[in-house]
PDB file of N, CA and C in Angstrom:
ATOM      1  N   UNK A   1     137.158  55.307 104.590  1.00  0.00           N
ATOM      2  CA  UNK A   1     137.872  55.567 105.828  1.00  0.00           C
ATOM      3  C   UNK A   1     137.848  54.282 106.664  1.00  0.00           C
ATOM      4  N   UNK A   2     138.906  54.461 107.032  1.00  0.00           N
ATOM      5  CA  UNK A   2     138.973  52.686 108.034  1.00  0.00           C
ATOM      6  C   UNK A   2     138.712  52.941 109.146  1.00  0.00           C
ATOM      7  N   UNK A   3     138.828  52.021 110.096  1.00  0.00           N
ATOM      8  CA  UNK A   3     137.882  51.750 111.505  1.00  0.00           C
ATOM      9  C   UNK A   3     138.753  52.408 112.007  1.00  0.00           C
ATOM     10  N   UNK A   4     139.998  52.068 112.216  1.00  0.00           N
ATOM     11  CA  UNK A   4     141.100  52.788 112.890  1.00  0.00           C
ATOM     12  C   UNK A   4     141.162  54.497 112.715  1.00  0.00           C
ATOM     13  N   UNK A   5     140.919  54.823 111.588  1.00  0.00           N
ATOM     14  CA  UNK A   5     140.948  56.355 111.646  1.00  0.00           C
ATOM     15  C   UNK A   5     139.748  56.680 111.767  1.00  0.00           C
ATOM     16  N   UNK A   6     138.217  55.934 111.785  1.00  0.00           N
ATOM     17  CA  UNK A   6     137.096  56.569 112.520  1.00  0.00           C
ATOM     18  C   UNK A   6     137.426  56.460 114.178  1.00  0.00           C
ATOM     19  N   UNK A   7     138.137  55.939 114.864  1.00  0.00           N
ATOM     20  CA  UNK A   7     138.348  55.470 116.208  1.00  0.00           C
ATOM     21  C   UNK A   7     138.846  56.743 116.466  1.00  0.00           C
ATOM     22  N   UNK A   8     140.052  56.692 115.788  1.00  0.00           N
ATOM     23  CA  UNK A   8     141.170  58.099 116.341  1.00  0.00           C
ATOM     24  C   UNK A   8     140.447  59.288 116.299  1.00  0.00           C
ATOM     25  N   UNK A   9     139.439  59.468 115.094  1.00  0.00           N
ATOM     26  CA  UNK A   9     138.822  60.785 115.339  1.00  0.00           C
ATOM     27  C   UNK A   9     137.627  60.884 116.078  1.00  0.00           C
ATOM     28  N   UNK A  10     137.005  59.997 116.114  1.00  0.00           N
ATOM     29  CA  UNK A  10     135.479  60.067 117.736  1.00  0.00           C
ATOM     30  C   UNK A  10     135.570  59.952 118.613  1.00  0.00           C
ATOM     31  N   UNK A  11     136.884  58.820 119.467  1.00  0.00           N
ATOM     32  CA  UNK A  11     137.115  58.401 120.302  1.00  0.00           C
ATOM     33  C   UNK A  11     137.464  59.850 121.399  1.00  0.00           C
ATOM     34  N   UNK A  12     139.041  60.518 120.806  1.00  0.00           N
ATOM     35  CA  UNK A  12     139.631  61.520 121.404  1.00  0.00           C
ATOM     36  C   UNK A  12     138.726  62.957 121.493  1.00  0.00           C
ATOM     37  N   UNK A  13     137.616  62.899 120.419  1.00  0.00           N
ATOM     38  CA  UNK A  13     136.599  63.873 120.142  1.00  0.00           C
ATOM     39  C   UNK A  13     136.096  64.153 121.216  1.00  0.00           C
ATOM     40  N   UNK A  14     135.345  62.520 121.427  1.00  0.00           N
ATOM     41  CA  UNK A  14     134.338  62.619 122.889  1.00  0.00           C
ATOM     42  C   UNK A  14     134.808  62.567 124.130  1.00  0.00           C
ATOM     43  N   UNK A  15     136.262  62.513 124.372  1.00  0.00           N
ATOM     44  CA  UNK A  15     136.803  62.683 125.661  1.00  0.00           C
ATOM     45  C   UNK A  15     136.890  63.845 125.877  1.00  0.00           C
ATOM     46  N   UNK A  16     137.215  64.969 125.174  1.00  0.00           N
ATOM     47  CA  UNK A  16     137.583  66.443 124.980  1.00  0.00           C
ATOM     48  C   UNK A  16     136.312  66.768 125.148  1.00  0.00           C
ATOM     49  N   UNK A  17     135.417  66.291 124.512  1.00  0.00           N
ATOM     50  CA  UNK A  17     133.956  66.788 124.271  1.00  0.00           C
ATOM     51  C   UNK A  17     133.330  67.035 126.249  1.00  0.00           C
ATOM     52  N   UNK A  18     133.572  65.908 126.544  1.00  0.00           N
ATOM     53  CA  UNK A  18     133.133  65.703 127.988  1.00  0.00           C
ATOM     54  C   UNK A  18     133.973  66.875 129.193  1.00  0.00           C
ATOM     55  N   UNK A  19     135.648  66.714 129.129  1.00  0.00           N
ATOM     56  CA  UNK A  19     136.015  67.563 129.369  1.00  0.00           C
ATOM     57  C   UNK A  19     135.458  69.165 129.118  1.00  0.00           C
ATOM     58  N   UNK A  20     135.568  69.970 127.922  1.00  0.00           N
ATOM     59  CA  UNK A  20     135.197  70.927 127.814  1.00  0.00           C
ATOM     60  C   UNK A  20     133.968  70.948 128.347  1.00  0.00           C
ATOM     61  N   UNK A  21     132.907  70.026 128.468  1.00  0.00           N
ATOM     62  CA  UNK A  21     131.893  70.386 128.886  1.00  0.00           C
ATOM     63  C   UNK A  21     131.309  70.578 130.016  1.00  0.00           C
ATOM     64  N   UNK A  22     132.563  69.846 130.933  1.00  0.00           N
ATOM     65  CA  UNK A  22     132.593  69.952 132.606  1.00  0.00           C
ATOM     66  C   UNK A  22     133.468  71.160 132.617  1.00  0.00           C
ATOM     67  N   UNK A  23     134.159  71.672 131.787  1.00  0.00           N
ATOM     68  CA  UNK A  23     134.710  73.425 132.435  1.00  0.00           C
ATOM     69  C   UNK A  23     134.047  74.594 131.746  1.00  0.00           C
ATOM     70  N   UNK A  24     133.437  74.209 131.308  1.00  0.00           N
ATOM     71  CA  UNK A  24     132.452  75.359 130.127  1.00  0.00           C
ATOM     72  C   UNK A  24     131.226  75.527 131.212  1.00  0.00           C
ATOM     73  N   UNK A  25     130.804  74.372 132.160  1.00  0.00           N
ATOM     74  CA  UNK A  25     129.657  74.775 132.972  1.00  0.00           C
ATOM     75  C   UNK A  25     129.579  74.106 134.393  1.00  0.00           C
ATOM     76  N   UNK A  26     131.530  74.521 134.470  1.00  0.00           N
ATOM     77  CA  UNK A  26     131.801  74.558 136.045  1.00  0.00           C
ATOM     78  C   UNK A  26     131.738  76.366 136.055  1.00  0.00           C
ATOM     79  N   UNK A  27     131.509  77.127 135.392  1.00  0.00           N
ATOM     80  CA  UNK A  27     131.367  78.493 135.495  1.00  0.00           C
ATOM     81  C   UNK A  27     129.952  78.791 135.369  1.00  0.00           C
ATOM     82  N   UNK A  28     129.357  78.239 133.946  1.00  0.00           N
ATOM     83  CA  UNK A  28     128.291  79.261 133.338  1.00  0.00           C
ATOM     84  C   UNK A  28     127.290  78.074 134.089  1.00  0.00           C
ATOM     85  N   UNK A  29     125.963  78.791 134.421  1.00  0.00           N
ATOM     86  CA  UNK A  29     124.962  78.054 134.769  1.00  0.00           C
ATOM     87  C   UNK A  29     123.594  77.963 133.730  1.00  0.00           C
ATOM     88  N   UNK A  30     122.980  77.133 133.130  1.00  0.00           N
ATOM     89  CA  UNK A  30     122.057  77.220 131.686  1.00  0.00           C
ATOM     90  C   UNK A  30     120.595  77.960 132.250  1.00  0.00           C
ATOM     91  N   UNK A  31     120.616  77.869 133.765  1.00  0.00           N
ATOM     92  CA  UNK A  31     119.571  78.111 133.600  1.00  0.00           C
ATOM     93  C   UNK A  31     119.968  79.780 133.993  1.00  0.00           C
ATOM     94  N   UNK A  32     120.803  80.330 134.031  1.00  0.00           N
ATOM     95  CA  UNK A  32     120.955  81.980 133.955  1.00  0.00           C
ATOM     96  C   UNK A  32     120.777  82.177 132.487  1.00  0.00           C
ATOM     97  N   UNK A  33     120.927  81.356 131.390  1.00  0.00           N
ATOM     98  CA  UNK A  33     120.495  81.747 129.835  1.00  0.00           C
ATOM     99  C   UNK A  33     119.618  82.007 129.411  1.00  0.00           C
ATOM    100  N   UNK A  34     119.195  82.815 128.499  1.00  0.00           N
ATOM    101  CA  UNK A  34     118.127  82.764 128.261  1.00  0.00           C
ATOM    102  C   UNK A  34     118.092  83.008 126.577  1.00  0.00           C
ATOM    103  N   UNK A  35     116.651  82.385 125.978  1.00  0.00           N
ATOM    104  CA  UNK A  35     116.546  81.667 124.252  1.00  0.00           C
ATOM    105  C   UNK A  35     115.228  82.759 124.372  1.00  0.00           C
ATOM    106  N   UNK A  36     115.662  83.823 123.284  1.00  0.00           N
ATOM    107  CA  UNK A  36     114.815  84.832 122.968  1.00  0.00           C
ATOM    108  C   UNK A  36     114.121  85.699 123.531  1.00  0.00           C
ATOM    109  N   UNK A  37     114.952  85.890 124.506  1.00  0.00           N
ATOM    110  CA  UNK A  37     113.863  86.851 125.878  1.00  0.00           C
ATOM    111  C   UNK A  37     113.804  85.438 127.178  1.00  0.00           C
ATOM    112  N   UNK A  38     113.268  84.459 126.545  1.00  0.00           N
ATOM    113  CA  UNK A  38     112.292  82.855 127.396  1.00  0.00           C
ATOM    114  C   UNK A  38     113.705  82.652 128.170  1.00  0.00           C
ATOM    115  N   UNK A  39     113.266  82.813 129.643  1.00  0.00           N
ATOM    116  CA  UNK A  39     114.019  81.679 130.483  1.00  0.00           C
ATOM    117  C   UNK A  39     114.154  80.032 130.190  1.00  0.00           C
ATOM    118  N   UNK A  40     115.163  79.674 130.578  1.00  0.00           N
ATOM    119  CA  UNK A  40     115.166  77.662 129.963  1.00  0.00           C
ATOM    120  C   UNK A  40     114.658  77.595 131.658  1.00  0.00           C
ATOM    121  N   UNK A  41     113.854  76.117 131.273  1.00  0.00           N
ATOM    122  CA  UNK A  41     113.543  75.583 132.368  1.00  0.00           C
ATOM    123  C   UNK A  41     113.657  74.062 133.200  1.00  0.00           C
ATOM    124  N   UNK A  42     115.161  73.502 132.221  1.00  0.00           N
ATOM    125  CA  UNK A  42     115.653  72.834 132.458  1.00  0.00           C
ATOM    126  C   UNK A  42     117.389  73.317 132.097  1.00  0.00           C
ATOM    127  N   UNK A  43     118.279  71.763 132.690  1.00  0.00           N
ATOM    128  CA  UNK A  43     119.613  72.342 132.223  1.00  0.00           C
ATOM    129  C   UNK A  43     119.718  71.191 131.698  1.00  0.00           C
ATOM    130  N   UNK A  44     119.007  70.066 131.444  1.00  0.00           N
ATOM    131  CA  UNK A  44     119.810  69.226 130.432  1.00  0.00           C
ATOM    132  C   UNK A  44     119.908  69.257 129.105  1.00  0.00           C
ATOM    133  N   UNK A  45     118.679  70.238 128.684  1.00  0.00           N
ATOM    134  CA  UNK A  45     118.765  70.419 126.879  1.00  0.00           C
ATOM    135  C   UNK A  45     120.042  71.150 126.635  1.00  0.00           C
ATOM    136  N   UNK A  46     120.675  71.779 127.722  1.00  0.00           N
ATOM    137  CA  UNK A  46     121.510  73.183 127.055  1.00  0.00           C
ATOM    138  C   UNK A  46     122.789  72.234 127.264  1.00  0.00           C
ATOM    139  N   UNK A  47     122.812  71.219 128.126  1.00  0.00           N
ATOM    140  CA  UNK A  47     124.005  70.278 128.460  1.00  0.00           C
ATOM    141  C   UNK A  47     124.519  69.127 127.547  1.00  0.00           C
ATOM    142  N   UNK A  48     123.031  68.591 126.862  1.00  0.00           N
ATOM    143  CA  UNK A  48     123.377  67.828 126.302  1.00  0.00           C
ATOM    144  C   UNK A  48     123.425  68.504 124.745  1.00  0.00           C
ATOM    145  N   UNK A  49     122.917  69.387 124.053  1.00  0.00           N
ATOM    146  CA  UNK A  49     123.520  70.316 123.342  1.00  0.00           C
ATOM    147  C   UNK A  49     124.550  71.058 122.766  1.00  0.00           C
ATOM    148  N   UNK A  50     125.090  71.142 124.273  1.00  0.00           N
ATOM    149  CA  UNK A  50     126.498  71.883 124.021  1.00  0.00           C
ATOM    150  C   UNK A  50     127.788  70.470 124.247  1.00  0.00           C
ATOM    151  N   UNK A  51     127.015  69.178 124.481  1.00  0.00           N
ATOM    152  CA  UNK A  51     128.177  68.602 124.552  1.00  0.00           C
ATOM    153  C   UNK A  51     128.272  67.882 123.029  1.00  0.00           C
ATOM    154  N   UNK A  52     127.204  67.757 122.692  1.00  0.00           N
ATOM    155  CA  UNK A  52     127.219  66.840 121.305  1.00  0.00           C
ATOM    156  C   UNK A  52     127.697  68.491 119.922  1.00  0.00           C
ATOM    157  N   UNK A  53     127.501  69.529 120.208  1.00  0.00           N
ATOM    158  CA  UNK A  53     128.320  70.900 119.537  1.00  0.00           C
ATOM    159  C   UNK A  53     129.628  70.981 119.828  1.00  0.00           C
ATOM    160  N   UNK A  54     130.346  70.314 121.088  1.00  0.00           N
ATOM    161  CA  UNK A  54     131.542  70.176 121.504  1.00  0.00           C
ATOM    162  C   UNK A  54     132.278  69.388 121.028  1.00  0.00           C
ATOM    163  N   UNK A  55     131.229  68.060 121.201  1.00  0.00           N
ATOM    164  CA  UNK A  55     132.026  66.680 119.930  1.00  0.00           C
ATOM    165  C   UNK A  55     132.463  67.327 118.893  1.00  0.00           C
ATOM    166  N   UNK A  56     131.511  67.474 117.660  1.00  0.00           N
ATOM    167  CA  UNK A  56     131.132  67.612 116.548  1.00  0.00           C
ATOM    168  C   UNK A  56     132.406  68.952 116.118  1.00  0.00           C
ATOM    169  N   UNK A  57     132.858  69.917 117.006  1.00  0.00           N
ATOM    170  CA  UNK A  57     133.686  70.741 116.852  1.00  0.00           C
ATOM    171  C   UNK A  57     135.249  69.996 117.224  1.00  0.00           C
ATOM    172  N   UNK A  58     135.245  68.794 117.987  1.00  0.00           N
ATOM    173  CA  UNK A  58     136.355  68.066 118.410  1.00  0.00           C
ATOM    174  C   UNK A  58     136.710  67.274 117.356  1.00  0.00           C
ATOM    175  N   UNK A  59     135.580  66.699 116.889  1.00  0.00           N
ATOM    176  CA  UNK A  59     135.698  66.103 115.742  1.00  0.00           C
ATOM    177  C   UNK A  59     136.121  66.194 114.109  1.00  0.00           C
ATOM    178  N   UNK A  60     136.127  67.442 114.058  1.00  0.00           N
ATOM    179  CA  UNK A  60     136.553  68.136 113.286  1.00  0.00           C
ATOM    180  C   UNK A  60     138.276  68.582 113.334  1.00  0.00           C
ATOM    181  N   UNK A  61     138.538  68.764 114.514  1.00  0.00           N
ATOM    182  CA  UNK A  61     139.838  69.045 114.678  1.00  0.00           C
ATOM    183  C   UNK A  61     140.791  67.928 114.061  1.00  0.00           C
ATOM    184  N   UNK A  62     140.008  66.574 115.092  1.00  0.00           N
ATOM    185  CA  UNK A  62     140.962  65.367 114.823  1.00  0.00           C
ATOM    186  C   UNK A  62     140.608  64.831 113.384  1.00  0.00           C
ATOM    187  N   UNK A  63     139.434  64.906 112.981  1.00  0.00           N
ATOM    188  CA  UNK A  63     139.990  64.820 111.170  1.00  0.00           C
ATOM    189  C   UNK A  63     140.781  65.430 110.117  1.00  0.00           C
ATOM    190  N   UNK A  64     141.059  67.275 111.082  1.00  0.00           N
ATOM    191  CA  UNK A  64     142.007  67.670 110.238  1.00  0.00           C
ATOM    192  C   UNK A  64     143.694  66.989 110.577  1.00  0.00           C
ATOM    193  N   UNK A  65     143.632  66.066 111.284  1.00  0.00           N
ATOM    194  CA  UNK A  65     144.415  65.933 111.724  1.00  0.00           C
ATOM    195  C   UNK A  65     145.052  64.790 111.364  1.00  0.00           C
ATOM    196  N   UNK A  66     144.340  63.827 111.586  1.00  0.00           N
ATOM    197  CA  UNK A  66     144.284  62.308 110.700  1.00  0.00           C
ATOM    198  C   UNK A  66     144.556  62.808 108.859  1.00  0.00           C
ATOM    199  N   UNK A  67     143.783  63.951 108.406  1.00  0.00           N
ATOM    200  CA  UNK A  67     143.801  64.239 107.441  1.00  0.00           C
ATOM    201  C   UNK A  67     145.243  64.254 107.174  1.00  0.00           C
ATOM    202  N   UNK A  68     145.795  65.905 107.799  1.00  0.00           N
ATOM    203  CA  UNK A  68     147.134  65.919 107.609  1.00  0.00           C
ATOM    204  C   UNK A  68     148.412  64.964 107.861  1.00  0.00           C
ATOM    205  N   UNK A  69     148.030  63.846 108.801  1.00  0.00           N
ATOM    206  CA  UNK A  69     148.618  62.829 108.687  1.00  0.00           C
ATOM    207  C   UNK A  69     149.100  61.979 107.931  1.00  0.00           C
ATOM    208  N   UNK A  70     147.759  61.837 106.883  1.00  0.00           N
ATOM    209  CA  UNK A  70     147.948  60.608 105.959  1.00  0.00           C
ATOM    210  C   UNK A  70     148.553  61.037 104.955  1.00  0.00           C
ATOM    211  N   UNK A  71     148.509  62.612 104.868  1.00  0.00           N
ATOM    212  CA  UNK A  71     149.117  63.871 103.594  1.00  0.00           C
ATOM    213  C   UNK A  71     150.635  63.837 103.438  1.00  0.00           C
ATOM    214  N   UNK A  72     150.422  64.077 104.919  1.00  0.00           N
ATOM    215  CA  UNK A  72     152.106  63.836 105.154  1.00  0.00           C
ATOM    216  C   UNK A  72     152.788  61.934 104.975  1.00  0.00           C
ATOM    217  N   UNK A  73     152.014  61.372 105.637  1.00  0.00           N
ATOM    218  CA  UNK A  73     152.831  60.316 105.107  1.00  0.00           C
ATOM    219  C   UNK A  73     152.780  59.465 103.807  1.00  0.00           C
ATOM    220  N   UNK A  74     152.230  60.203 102.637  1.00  0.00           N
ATOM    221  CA  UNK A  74     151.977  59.729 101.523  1.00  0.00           C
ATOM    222  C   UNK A  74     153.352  60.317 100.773  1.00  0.00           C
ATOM    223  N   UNK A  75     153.074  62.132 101.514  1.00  0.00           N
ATOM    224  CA  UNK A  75     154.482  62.567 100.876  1.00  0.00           C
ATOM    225  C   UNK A  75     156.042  62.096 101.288  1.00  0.00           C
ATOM    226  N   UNK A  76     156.175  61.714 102.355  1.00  0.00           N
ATOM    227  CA  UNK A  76     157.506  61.190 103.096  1.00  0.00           C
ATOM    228  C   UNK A  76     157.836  60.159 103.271  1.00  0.00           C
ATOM    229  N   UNK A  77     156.907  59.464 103.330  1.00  0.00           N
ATOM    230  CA  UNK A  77     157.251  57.702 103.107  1.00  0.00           C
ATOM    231  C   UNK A  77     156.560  56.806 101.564  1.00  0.00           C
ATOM    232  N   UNK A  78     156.728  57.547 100.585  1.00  0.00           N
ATOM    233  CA  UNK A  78     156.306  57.182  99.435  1.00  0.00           C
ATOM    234  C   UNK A  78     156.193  55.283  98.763  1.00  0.00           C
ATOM    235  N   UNK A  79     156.634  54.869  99.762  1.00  0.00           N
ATOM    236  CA  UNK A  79     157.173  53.428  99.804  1.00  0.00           C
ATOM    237  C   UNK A  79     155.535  52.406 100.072  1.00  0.00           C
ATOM    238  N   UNK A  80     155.160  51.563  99.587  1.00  0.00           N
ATOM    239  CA  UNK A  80     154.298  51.328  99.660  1.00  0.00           C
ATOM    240  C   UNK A  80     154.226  49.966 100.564  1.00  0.00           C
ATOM    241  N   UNK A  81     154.113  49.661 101.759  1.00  0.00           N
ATOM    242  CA  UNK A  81     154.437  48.575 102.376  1.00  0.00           C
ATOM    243  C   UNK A  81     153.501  47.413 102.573  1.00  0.00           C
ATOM    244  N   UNK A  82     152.561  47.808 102.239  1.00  0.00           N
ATOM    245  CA  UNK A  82     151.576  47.225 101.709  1.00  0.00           C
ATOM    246  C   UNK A  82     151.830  45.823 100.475  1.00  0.00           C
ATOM    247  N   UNK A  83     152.459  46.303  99.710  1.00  0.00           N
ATOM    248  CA  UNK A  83     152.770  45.343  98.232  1.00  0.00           C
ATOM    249  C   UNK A  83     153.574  44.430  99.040  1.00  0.00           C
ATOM    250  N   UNK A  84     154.353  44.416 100.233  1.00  0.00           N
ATOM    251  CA  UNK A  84     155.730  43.546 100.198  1.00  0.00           C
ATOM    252  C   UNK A  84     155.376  42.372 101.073  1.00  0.00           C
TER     253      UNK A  84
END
């Protein structure tokens, strides 16, 4: 995988990642959660948690995406521009 298509898929990942993670807990508050019965007694484990689960799910998107990209242009531009 080249630099350029690791860029396109982490880059846009972790902007989304950050986003979702400022409206996911402009509502919910971590420390109203609770892990097995146990109150949390901080909010940065559950913050920084859910933002690197946010990447990692963003990240995924934009590789299916890059994926289907390169699918498609292998099938539609069969031309190899590379050789010329």
């Amino acid at each position: 995988m080249s630099k350029r298509a690791l860029m396109s898929i982490l880059w846009p990942s972790f902007i989304m990642a950050g986003v979702m993670s400022a409206v996911v807990f402009a509502f919910v508050d971590p420390l109203e959660l609770s892990l097995h019965g146990a109150q949390l007694t901080s909010r940065q484990p559950v913050y920084t948690l859910c933002f690197f689960l946010f990447w990692a799910l963003f990240a995924l998107c934009s590789s299916a995406s890059v994926w289907l990209a390169t699918r498609l242009a292998k099938v539609y531009d069969p031309v190899d521009l590379d050789r010329f």
